[in-house]
Protein backbone atom coordinates (compact mmCIF):
# COMPACT_ATOMS: atom_id res chain seq x y z
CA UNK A 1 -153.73 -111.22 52.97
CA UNK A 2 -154.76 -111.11 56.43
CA UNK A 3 -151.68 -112.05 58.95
CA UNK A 4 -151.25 -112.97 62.58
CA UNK A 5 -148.31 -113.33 64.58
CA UNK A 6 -148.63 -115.97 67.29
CA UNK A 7 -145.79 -116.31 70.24
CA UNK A 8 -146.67 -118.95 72.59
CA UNK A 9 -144.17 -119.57 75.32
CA UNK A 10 -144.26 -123.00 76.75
CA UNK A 11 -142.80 -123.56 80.63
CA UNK A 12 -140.02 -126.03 79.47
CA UNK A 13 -136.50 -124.91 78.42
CA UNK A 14 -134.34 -127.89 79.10
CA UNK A 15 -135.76 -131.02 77.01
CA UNK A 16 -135.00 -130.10 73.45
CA UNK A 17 -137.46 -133.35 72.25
CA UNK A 18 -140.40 -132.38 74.27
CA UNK A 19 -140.40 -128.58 72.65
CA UNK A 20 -139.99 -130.08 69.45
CA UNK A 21 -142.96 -132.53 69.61
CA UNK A 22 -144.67 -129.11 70.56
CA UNK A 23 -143.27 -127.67 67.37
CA UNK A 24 -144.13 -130.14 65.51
CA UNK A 25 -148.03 -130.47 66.87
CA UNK A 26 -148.15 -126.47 65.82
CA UNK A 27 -146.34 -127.60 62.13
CA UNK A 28 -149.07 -129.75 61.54
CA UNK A 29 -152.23 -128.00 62.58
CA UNK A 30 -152.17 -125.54 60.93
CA UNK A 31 -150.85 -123.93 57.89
CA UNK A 32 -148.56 -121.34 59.50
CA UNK A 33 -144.68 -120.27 58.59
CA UNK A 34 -142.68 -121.16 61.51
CA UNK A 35 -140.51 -117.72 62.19
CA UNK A 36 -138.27 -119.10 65.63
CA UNK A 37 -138.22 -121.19 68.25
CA UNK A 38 -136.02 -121.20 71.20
CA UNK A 39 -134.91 -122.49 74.39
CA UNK A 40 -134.29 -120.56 77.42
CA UNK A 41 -132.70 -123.34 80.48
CA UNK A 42 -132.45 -120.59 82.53
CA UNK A 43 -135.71 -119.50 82.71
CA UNK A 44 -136.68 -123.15 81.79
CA UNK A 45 -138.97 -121.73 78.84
CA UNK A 46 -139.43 -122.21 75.38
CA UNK A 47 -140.81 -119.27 72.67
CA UNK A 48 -142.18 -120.04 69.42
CA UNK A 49 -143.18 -117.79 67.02
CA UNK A 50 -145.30 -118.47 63.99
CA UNK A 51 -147.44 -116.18 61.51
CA UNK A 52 -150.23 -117.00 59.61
CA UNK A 53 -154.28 -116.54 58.63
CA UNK A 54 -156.04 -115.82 61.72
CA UNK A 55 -157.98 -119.23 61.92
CA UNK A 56 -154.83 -121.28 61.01
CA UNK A 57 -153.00 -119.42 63.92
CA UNK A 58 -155.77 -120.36 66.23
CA UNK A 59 -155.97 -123.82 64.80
CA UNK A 60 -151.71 -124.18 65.12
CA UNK A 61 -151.79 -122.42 68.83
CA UNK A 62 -154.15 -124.91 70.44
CA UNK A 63 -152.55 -127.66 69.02
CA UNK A 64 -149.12 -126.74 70.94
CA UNK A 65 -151.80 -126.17 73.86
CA UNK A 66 -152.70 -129.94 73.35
CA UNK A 67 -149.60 -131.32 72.93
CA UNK A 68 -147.81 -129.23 75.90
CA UNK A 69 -150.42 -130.55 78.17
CA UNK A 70 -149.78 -133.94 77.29
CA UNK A 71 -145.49 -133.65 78.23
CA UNK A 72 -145.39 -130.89 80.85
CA UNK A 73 -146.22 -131.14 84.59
CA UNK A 74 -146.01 -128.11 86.01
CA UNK A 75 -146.26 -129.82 89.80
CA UNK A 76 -141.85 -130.77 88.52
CA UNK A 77 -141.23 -127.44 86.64
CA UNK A 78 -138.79 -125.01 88.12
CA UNK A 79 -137.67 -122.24 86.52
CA UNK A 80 -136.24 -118.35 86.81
CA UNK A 81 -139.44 -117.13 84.70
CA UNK A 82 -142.51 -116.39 86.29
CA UNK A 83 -145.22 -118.89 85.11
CA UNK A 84 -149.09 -120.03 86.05
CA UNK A 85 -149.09 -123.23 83.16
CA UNK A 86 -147.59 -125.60 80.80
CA UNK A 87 -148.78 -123.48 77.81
CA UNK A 88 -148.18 -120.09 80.16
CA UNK A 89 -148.85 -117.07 77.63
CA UNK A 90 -150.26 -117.12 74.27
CA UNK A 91 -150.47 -113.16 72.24
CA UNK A 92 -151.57 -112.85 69.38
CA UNK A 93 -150.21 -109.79 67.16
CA UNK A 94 -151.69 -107.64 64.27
CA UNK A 95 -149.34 -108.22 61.16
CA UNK A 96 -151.76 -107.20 58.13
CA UNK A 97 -154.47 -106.40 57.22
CA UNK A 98 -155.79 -107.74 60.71
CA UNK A 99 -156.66 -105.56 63.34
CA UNK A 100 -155.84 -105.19 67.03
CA UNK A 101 -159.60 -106.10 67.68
CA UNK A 102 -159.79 -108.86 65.29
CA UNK A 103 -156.64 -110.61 67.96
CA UNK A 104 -159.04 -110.01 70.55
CA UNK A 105 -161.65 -111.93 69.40
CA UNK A 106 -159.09 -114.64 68.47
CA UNK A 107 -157.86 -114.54 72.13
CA UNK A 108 -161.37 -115.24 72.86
CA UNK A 109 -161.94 -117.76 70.63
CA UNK A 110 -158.98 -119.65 71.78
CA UNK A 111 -159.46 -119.50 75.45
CA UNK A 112 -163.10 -120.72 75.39
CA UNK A 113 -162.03 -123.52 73.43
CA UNK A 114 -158.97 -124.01 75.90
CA UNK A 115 -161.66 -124.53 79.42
CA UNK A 116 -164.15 -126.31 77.24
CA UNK A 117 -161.94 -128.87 75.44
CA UNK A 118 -158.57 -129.32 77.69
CA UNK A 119 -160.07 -128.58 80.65
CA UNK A 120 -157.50 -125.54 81.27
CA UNK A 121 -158.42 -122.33 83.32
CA UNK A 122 -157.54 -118.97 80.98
CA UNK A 123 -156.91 -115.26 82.02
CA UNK A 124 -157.24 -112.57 79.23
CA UNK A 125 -154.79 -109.83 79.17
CA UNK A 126 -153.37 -107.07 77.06
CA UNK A 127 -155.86 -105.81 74.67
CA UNK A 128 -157.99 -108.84 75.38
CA UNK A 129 -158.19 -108.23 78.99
CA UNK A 130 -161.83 -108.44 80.99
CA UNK A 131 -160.63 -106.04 83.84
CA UNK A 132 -158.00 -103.20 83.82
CA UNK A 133 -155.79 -104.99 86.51
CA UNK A 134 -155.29 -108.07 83.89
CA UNK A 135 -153.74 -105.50 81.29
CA UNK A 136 -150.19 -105.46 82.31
CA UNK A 137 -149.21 -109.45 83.02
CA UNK A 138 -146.60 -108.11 85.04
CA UNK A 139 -148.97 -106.59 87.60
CA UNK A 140 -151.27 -109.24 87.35
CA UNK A 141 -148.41 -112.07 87.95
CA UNK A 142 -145.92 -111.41 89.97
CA UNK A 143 -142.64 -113.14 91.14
CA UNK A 144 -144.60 -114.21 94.47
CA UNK A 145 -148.01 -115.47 92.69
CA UNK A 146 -146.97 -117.68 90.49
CA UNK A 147 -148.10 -121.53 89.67
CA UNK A 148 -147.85 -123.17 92.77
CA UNK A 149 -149.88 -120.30 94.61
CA UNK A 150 -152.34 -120.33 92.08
CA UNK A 151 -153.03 -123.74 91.95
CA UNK A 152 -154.13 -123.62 96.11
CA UNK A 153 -156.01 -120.16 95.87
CA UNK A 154 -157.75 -119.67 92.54
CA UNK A 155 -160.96 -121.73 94.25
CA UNK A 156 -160.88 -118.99 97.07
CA UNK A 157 -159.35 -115.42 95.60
CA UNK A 158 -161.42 -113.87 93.38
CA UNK A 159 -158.49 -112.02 91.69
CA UNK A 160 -158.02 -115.10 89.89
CA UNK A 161 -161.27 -116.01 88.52
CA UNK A 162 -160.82 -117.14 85.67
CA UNK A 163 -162.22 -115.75 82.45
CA UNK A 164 -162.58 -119.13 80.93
CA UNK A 165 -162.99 -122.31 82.57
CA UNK A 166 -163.42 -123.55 86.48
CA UNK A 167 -161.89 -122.25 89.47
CA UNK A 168 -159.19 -125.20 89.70
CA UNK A 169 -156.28 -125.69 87.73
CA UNK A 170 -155.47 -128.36 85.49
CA UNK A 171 -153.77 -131.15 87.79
CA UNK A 172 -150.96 -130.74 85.53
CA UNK A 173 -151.15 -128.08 82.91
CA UNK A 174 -151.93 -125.31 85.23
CA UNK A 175 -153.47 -122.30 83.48
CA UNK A 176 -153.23 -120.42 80.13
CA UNK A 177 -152.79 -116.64 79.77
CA UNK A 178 -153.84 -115.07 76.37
CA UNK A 179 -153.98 -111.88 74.76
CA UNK A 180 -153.99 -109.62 72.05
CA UNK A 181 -150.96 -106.74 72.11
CA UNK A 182 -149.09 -105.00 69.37
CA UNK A 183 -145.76 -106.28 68.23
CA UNK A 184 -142.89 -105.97 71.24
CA UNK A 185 -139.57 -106.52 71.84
CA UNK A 186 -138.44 -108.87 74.32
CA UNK A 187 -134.28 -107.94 75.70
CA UNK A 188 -132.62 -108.53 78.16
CA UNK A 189 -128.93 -107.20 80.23
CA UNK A 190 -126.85 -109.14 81.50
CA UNK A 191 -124.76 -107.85 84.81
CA UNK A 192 -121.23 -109.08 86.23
CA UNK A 193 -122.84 -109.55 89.59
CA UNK A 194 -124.86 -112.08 91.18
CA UNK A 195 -126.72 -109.28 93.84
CA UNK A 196 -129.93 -109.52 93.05
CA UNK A 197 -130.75 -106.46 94.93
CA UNK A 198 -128.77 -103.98 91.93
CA UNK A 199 -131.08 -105.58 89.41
CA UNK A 200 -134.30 -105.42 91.05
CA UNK A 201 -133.37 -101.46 91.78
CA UNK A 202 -132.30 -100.69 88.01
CA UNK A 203 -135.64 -102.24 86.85
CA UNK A 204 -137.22 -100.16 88.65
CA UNK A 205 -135.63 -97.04 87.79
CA UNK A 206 -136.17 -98.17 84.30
CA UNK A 207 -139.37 -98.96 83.58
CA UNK A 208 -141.99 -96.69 83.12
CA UNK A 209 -144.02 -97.64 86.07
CA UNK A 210 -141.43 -96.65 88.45
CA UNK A 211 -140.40 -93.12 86.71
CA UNK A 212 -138.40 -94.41 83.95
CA UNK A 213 -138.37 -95.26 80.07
CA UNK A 214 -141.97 -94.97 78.41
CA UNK A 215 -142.96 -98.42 76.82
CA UNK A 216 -140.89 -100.27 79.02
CA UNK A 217 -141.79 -103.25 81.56
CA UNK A 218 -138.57 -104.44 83.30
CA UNK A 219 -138.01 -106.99 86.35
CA UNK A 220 -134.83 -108.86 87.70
CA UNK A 221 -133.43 -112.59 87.16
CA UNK A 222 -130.77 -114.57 88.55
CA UNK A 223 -129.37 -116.52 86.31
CA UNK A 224 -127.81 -119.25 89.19
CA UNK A 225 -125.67 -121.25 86.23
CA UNK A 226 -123.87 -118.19 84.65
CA UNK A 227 -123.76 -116.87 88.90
CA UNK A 228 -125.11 -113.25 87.67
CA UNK A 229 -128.20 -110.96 87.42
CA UNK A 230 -130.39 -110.19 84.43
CA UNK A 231 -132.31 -107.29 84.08
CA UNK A 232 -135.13 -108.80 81.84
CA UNK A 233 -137.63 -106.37 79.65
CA UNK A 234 -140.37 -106.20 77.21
CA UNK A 235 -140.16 -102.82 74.74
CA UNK A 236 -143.16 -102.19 73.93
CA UNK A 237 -143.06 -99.87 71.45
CA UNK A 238 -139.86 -100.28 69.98
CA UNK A 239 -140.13 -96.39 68.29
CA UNK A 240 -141.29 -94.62 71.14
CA UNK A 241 -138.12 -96.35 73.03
CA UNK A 242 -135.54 -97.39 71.15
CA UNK A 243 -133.30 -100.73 72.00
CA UNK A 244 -130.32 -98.00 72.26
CA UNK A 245 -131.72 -95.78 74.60
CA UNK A 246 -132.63 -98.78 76.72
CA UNK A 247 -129.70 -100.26 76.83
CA UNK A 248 -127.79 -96.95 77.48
CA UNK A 249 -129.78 -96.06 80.86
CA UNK A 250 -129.58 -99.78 82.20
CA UNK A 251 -125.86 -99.31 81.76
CA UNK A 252 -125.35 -96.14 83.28
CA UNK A 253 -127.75 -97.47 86.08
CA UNK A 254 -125.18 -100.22 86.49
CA UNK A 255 -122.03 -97.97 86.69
CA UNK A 256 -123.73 -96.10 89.61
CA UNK A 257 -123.15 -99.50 91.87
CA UNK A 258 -119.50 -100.29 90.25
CA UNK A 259 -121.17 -103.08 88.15
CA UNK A 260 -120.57 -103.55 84.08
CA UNK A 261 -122.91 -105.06 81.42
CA UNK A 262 -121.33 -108.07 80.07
CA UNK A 263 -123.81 -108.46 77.54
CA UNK A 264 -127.29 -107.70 76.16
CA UNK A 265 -129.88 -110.46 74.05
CA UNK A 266 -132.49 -110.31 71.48
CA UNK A 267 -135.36 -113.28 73.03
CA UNK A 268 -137.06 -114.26 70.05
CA UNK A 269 -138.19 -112.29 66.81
CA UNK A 270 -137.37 -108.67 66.27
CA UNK A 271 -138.00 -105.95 63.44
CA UNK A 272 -135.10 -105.35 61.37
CA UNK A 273 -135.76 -101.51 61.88
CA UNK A 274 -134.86 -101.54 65.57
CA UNK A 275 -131.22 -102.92 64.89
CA UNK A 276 -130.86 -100.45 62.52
CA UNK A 277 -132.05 -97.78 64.51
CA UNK A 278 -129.40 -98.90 67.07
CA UNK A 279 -126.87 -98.48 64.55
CA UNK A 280 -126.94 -95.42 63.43
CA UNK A 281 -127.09 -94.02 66.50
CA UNK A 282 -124.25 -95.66 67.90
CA UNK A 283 -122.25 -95.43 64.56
CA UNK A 284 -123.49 -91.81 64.40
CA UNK A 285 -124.49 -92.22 60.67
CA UNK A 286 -124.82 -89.26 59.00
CA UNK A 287 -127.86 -88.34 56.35
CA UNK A 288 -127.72 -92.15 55.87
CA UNK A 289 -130.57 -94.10 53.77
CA UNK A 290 -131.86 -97.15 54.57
CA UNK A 291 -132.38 -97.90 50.81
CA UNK A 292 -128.24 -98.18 51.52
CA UNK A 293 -128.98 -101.61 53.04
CA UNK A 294 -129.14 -104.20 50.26
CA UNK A 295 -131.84 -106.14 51.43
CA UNK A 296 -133.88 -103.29 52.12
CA UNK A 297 -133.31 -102.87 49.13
CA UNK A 298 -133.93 -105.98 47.23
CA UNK A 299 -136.93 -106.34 49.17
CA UNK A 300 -138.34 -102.69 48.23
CA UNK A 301 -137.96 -103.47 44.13
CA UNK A 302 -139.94 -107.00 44.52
């Protein structure tokens, strides 16, 4: 059976009903498993992750679109996360029997129907992208471009054309980023500092832009509540770089300027391989089989 993984993220992280009427639009649209959802207050940002047939993801994804357009207003949002809409990003993900190319043309798919029906601007990105500056959404957006800057020069900078849709932004939805990318791990490290400056230089001695890890794309947060620092990552390719390794390096980073790791998180869904790879190497397992693992298993005699 052909399956899609879908992760919208939706710019609200503080009103548990409003992400839940969301949930509930993407429930009922199409017929999809619901895998997580999750709110971030920090970052004021929701995740949710579904799989599914390709046209019942599509289906599912722009009815959270719809519904998120209807309860968010991005001209009140505020929020640690960088962000350009209610519905901000939408990737779609190969699961089986689908391929990379086949998300693409969902991507597509979605974001003309998007501009034509809601009346939302939409950038491509990832796989999907239209120009090889849109590839990496953390070069395209940064922590200074975000909604509100948007929303005064898309009309004028043509960086920000949009790929579907007018040159405004919806009065209150803002814009929609979608894409098609291969399955990626989103974690973040937590510092005992509130110096901004120590996470914004270990990010970029981590990721691979800068000279660091391969497969990983890393900025800085403050988290003003908890009064510390986050440095906040997507993995990529969770073989190439293992959670581990990354979390090893932003540690030793830390120790350089006298500051700890309090702790580490998991946002949203995550193979079950990359925890295990994690422990073995820290538990220095020897000749061990995964087979071991009695779901593995379970799951491997079904």
């Amino acid at each position: 059976m052909p399956l899609v993984e879908c992760v919208p993220n939706f710019s609200e992280g503080k009103r548990e009903e409003v992400v839940q009427q969301i949930v509930d639009a993407i429930k009922k649209a199409g017929k999809i498993t619901l895998l997580d959802s999750r709110m971030d207050p920090d970052h004021n940002r929701a995740v949710v992750t579904f799989i599914g047939e390709p046209n019942e993801c599509l289906k599912a994804a722009f009815a959270g679109c719809k519904k998120a357009t209807e309860l968010i207003d991005m001209n009140e949002h505020k929020g640690e996360h960088n962000r350009f809409g209610a519905t901000d990003v939408i990737p779609f993900i190969p699961v089986s029997d689908v391929s990379l190319e086949e998300c693409v043309d969902l991507a597509q798919k979605l974001g003309e129907k998007l501009a034509k029906e809601l009346k939302i601007p939409v950038y491509l990105y990832g796989a999907a992208a239209s120009k090889p500056e849109r590839e990496v959404l953390q070069k395209f957006r940064t922590k200074t471009f975000q909604y509100e800057q948007l929303k005064e020069e898309i009309a004028t900078d043509d960086q920000y054309i949009p790929d579907f849709g007018d040159r405004e932004t919806h009065p209150t939805a803002g814009a929609t980023i979608i894409g098609a990318r291969n399955f990626l791990v989103a974690y973040n490290v937590y510092l005992n500092t509130d110096d901004m400056s120590i996470a914004k230089t270990i990010a970029k001695n981590i990721r691979h832009s800068g000279g660091g890890l391969r497969y990983i794309q890393a900025g800085a947060m403050e988290i003003t509540e908890r009064k510390c620092v986050q440095v906040s990552m997507n993995i990529t390719d969770y073989k190439g770089t293992p959670l581990h390794r990354v979390f090893d390096m932003v540690k030793r980073e830390a120790e350089r300027f006298g500051v700890a790791v309090t702790e580490s998180e998991i946002y949203g869904m995550v193979p079950m391989d990359a925890l295990i790879d994690a422990a073995e190497s820290y538990l220095q397992l020897n000749k061990f089989d995964r087979d071991q693992i009695i779901e593995k298993k379970l799951d491997s005699e079904e």
